[in-house]
Protein backbone atom coordinates (compact mmCIF):
# COMPACT_ATOMS: atom_id res chain seq x y z
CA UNK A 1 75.40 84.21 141.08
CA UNK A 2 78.10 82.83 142.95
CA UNK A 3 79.92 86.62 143.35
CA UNK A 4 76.53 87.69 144.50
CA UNK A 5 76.28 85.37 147.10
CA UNK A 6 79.84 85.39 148.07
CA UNK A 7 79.09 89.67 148.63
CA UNK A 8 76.00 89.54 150.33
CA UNK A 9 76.65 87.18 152.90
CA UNK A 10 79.36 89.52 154.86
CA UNK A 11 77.08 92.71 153.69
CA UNK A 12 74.34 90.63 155.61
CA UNK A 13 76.82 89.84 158.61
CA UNK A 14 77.78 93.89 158.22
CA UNK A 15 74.53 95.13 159.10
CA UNK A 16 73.39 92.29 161.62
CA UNK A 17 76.58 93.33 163.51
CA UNK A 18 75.75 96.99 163.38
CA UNK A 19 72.54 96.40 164.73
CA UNK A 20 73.56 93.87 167.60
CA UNK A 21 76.67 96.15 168.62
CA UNK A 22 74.56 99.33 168.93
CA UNK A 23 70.97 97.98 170.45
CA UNK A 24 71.98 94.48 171.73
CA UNK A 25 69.33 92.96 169.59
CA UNK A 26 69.74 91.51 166.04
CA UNK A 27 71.63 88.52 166.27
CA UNK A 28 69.08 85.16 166.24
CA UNK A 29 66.53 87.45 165.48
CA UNK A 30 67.58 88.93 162.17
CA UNK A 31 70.43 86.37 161.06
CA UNK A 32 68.65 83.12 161.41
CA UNK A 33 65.52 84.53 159.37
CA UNK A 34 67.68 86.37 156.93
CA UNK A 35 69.62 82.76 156.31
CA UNK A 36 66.45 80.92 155.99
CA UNK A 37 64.04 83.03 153.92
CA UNK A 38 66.75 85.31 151.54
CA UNK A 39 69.64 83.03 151.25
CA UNK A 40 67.41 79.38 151.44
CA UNK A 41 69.55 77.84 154.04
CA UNK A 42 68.17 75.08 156.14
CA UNK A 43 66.65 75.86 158.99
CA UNK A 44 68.86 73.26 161.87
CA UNK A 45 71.52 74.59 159.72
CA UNK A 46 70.62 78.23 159.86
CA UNK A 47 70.23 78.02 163.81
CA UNK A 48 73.18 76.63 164.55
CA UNK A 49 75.46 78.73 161.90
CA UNK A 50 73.95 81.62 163.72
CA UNK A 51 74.63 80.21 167.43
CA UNK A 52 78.31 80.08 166.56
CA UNK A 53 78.38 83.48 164.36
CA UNK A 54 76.70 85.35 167.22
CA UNK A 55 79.19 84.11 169.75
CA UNK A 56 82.46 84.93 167.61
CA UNK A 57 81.22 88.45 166.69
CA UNK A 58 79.51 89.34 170.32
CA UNK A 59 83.04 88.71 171.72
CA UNK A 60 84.08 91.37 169.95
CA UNK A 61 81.00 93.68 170.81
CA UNK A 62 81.54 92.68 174.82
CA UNK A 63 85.74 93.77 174.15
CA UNK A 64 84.68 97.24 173.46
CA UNK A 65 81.41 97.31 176.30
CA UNK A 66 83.87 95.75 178.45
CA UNK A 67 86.68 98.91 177.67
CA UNK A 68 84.00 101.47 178.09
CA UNK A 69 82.61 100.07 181.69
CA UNK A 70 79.38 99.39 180.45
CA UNK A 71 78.87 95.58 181.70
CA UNK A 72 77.60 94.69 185.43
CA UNK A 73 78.97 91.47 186.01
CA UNK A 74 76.73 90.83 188.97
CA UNK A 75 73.87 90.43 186.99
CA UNK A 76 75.69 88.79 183.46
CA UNK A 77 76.91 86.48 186.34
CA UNK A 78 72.75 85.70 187.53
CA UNK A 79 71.67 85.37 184.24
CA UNK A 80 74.67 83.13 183.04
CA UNK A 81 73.55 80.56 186.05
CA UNK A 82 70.05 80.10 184.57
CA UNK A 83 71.10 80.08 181.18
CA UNK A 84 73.53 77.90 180.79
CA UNK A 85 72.48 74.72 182.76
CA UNK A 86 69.16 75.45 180.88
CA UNK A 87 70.87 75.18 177.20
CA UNK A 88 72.68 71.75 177.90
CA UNK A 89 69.51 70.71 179.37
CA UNK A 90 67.64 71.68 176.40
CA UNK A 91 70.72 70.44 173.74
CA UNK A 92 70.55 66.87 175.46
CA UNK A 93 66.58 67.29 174.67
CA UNK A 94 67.24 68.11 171.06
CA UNK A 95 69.99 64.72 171.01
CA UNK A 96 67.06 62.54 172.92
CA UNK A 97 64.36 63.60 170.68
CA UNK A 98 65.22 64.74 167.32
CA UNK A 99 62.93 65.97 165.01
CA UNK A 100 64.25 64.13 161.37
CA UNK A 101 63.42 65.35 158.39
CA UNK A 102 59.89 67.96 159.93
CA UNK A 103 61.05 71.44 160.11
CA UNK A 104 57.54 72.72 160.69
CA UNK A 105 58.07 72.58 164.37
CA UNK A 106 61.47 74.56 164.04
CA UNK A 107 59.88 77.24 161.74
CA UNK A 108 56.23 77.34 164.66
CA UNK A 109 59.26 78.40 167.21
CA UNK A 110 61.38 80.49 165.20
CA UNK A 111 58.03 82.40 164.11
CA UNK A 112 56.81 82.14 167.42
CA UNK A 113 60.00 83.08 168.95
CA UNK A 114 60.24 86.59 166.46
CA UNK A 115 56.46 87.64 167.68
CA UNK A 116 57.41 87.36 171.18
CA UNK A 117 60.74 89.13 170.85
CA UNK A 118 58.58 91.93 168.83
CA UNK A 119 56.29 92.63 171.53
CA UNK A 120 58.36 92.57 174.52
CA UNK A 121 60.79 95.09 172.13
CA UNK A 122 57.19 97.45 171.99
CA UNK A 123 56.72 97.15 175.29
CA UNK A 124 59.93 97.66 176.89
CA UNK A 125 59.35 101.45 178.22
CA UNK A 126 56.20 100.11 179.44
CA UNK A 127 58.14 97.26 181.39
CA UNK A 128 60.88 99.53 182.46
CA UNK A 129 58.20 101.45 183.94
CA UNK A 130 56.42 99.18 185.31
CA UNK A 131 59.86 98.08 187.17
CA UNK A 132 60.36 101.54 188.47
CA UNK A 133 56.94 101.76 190.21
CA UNK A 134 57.64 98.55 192.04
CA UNK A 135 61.10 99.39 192.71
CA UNK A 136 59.69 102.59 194.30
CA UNK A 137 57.08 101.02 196.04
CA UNK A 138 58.45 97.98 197.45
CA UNK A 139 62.46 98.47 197.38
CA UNK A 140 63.27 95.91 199.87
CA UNK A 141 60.84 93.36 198.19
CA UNK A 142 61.80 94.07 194.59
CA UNK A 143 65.87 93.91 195.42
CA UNK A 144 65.00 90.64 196.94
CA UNK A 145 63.39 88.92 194.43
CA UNK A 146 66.24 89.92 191.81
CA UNK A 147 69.08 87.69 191.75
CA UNK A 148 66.06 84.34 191.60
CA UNK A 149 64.07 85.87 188.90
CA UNK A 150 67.14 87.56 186.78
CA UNK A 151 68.30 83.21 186.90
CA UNK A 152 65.11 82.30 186.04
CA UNK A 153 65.07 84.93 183.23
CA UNK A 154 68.48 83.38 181.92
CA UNK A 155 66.93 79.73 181.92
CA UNK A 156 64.17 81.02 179.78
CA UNK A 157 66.77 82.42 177.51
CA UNK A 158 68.78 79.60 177.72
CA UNK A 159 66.31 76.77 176.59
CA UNK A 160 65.05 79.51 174.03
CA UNK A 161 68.05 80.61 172.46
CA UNK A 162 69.90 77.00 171.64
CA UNK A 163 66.11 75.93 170.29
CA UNK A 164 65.88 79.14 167.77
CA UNK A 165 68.88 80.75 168.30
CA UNK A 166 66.60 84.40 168.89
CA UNK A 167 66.03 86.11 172.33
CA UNK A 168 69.85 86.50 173.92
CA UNK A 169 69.91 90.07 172.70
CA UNK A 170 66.13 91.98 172.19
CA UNK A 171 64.27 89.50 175.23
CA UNK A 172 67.26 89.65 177.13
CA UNK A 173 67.31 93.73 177.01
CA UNK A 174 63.77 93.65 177.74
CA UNK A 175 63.92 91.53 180.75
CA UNK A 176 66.60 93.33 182.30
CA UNK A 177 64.71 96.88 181.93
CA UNK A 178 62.29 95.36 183.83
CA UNK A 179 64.59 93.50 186.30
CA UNK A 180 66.97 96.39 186.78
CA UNK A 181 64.95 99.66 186.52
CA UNK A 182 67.54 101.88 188.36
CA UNK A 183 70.60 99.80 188.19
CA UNK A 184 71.45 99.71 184.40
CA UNK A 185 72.21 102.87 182.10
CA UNK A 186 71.08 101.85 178.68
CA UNK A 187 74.29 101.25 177.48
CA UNK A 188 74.76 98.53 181.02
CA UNK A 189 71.69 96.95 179.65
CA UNK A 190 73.22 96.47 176.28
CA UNK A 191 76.43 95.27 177.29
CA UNK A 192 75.77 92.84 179.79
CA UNK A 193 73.45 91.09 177.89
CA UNK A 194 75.90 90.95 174.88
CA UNK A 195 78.42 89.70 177.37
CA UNK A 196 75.99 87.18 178.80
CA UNK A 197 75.10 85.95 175.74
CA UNK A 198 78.69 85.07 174.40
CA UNK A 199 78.94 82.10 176.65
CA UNK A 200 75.00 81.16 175.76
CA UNK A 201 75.84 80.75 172.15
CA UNK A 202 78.79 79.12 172.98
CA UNK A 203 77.83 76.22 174.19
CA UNK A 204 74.27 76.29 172.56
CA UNK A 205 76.45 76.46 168.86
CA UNK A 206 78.71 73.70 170.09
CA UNK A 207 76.03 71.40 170.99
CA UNK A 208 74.41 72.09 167.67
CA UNK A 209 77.72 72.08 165.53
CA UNK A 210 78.03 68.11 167.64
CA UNK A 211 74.52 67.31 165.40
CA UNK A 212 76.10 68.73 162.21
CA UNK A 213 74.04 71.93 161.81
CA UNK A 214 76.90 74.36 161.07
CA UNK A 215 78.28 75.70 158.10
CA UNK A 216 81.50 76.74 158.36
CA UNK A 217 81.85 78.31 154.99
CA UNK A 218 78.86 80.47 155.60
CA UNK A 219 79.86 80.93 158.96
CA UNK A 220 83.26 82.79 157.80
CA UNK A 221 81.92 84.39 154.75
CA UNK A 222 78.88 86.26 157.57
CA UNK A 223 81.94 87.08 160.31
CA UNK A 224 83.89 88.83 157.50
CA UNK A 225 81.33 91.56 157.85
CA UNK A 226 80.12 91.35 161.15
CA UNK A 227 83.13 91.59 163.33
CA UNK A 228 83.79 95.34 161.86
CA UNK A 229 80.44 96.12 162.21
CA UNK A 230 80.01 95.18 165.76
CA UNK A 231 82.58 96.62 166.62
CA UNK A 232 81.41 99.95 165.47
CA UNK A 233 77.85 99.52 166.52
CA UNK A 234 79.36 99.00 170.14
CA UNK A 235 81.34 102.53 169.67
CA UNK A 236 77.81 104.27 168.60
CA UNK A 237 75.73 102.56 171.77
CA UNK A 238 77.54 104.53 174.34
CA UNK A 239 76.91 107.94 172.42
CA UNK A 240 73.65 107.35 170.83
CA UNK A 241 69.95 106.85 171.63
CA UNK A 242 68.78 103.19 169.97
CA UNK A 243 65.08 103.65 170.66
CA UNK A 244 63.70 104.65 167.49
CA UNK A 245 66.03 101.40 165.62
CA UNK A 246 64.43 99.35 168.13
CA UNK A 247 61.10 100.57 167.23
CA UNK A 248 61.83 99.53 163.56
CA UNK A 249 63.40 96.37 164.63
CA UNK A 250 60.43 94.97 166.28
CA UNK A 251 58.16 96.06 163.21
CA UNK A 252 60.30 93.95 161.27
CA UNK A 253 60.12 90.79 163.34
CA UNK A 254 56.73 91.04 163.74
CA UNK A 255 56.39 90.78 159.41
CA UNK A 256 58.92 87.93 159.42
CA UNK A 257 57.66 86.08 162.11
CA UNK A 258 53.92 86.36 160.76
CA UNK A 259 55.58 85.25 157.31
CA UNK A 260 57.63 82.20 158.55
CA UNK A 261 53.88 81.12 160.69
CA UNK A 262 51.29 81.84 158.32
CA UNK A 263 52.13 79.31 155.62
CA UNK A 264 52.44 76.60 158.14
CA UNK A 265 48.74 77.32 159.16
């Protein structure tokens, strides 16, 4: 049992990093529920091993987006100055109120967290168009009104990443096809918002590795496997259409995040 375990955690962190390098999305939203329904670990414990795990191997994913030219650091910059204050606002939260020994409202916001992150992955041609029409219609307008709501996009991110550890990669994507209908090439979109969420992690994983909900044992067993894969996911991003993976992706989180809700109801 304990060579199974020992294999499938960097065969998990192998495909997770796959997925994350070559769509953006992936990280919180696969890891944490794969860690908490397959492999039993405790929720806290699952969000903050997977806060630190999708810094370290995102790094990696933003080296190669950052080689290729595919990150505008206008915009990683906007989101990073709504995200950030918003995750130590929302870790000094979590270290004012704790929640003890009641997961229930952890699991509500995971699930919660995984339905959202679903839809806005279904709807994200929609959105783009949507954000083409008004870009069309009212340029001036719409190029105004970007740098405020792209930082009010990262706070959103921010307080909803370091509380589930989901949404820096598949809401983030989705938000900026909206936010930056012209702008951003598909691969831009993915690596800027890998890039923007290496420092989001960051300091979301350190403020929950402060409350003792890492495991660093799992935590190098899952970057054994992720930090190739990544790497190579990044490579296929910039020569590949993701759409159809995405549209598989979000089928997926919708089942997990109906399975991780439904028993609490």
């Amino acid at each position: 049992m304990r060579i199974s375990v020992e294999f499938l955690n960097p065969l998990a962190g192998l495909l997770v990093g796959i997925l994350v390098g070559f769509t953006g999305v992936g990280g919180g939203a696969l890891m944490t529920p794969i860690l908490v329904l397959l492999f039993g670990v405790a929720p806290r414990t699952a969000i903050g091993t997977d806060l630190l795990f999708a810094a370290t191997t995102k790094l990696f994913g933003a080296g190669v987006h950052g080689k290729s030219g595919s990150i505008d650091w206008v915009v990683l910059r906007r989101l990073s100055m709504g995200s950030l204050p918003a995750a130590v606002l929302t870790l000094f939260l979590i270290h004012r109120f704790p929640q003890r020994n009641n997961i229930t409202p952890i699991l509500l916001t995971l699930g919660f967290a995984l339905l959202l992150t679903s839809v806005a992955m279904l709807f994200q041609r929609r959105l783009h168009d949507v954000g083409r029409r008004l870009r069309t219609l009212s340029p001036q307008r719409f190029k105004s009104a970007q740098p405020a709501l792209t930082v009010l996009a990262g706070a959103f991110l921010g307080a909803l990443v370091t509380l589930t550890s989901v949404g820096a990669g598949a809401l983030g994507v989705v938000m900026l096809t909206y936010l930056y209908p012209f702008r951003l090439t598909p691969a831009k979109m993915v690596g800027t918002d890998i890039a923007h969420a290496i420092p989001l992690t960051l300091v979301a994983g350190v403020g929950h590795m402060t409350l003792g909900n890492v495991n660093f044992v799992l935590l190098g067993s899952l970057l054994l496997g992720s930090i190739p894969g990544i790497v190579l996911g990044s490579y296929l991003s910039v020569r590949a259409n993701g759409v159809y993976v995405r549209i598989a992706l979000a089928v997926i989180l919708a089942i997990v995040g109906m399975k991780l809700l439904l028993p609490l109801f």
